[in-house]
Protein backbone atom coordinates (compact mmCIF):
# COMPACT_ATOMS: atom_id res chain seq x y z
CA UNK A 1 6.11 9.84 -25.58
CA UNK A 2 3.60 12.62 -25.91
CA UNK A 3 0.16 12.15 -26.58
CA UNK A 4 -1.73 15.20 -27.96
CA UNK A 5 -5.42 15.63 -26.78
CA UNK A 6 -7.01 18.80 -28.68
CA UNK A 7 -8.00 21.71 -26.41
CA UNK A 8 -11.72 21.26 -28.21
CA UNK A 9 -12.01 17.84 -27.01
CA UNK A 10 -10.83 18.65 -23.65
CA UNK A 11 -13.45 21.65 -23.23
CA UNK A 12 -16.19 19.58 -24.62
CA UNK A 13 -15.53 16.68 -22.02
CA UNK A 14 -15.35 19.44 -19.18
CA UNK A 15 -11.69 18.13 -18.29
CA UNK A 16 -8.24 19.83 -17.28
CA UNK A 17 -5.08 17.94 -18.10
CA UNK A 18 -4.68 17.24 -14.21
CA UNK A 19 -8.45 15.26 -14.85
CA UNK A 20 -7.19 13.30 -17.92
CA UNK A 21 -3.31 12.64 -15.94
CA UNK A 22 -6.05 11.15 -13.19
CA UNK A 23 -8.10 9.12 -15.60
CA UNK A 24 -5.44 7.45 -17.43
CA UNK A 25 -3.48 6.43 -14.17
CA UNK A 26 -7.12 5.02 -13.17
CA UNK A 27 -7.74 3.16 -16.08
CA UNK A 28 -4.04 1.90 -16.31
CA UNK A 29 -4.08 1.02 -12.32
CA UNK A 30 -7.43 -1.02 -12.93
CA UNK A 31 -5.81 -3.07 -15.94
CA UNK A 32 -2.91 -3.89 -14.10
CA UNK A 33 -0.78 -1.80 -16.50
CA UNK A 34 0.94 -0.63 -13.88
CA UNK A 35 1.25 -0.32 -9.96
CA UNK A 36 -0.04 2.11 -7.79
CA UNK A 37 3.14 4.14 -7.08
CA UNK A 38 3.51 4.50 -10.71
CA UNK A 39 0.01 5.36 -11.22
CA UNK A 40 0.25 8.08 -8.48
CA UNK A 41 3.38 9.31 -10.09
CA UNK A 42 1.55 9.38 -13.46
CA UNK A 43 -1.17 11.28 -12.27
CA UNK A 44 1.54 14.18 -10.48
CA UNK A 45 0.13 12.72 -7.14
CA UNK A 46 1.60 10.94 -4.21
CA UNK A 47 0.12 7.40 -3.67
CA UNK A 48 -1.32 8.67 -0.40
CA UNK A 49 -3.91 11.61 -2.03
CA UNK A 50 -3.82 8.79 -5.38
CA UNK A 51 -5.28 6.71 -2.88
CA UNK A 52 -7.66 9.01 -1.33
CA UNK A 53 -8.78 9.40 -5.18
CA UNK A 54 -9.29 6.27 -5.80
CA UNK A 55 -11.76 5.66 -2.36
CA UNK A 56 -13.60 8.40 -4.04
CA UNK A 57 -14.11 7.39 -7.52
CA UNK A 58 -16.57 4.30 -7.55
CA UNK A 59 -13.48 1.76 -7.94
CA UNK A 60 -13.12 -1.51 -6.22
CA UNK A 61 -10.93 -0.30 -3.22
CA UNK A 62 -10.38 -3.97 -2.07
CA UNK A 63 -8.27 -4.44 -5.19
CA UNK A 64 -5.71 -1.95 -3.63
CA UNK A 65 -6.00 -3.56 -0.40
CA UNK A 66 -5.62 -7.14 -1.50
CA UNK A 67 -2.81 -6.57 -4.68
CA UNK A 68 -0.40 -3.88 -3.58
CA UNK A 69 2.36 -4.75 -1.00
CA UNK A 70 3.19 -1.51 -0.65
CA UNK A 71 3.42 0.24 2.67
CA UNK A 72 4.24 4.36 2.63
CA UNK A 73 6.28 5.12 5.30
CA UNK A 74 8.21 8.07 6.66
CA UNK A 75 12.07 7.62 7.67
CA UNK A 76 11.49 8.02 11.31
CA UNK A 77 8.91 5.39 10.90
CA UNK A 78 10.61 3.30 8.81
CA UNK A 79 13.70 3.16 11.43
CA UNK A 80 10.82 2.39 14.25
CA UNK A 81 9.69 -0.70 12.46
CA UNK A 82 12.99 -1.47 11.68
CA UNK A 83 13.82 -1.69 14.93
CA UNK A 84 10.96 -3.24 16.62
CA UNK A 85 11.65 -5.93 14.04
CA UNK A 86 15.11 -6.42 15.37
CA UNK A 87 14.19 -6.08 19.25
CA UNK A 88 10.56 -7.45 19.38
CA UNK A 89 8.88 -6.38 22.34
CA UNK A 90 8.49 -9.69 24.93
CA UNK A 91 5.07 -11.61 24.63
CA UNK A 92 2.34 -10.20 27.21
CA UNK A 93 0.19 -12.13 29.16
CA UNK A 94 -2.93 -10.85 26.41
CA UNK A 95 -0.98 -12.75 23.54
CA UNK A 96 -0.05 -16.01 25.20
CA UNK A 97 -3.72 -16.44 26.47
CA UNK A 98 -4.84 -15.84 22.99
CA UNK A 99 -2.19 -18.11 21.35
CA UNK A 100 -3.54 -20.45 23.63
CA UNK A 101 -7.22 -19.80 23.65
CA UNK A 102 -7.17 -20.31 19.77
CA UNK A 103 -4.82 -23.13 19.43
CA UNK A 104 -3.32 -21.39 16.56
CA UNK A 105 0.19 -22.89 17.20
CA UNK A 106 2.13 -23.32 20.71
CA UNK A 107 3.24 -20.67 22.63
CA UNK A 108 6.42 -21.52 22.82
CA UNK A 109 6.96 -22.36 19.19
CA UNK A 110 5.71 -18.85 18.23
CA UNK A 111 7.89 -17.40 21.11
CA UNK A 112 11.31 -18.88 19.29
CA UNK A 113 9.42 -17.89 15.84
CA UNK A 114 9.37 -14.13 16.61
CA UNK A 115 12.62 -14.22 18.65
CA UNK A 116 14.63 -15.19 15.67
CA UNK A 117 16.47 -12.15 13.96
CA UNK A 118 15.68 -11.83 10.15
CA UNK A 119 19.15 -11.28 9.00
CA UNK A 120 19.69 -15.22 9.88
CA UNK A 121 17.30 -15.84 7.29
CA UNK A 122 19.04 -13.71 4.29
């Protein structure tokens, strides 16, 4: 679909077709419309410097912090988390004083929690 915005009306509002690609990702990100990879792909961003533009207009930033599950990751980093998840690190001393300290659940229980391998689960 093409939507055709008069060069007049684009002068008078003092905006390039980059601005209005920008604005309508906004306004469609803020509604829900869509989500925020397909916003920053609608406004010829990547979500990173969408993101960045978003901080910078006065939008609510929590709402991109508290709706989208999406994490931006390179390969090599993806791989890293990938594998940490498959060979978690043993718990330090720091972490079992805390799980103690704040009663959150036992130790032990949340020793065998993070010790299980997530393919079991699929």
């Amino acid at each position: 679909m093409n939507v055709i915005i008069p060069d007049n009306i684009l002068s008078k509002a003092h905006l390039s077709v980059a601005d209005v690609k920008r604005e309508i990702a906004l306004l469609f990100w803020q509604k829900s419309y869509v989500t925020l990879e397909q916003a920053s792909t609608l406004a010829d961003m990547n979500p990173l410097d969408f993101q960045q533009n978003l901080m910078t207009k006065n939008t609510k930033a929590e709402k991109w912090m508290m709706e989208e599950k999406m994490i931006v990751l390179a390969h090599q980093e993806w791989e890293r988390f990938i594998a940490i998840q498959e060979n978690p690190p043993k718990p330090n001393n720091k972490l079992k004083q805390l799980m103690q300290r704040k009663s959150l659940i036992k130790f032990d229980e949340a020793a065998s929690f993070f010790n299980h391998n997530y393919k079991d689960w699929i």
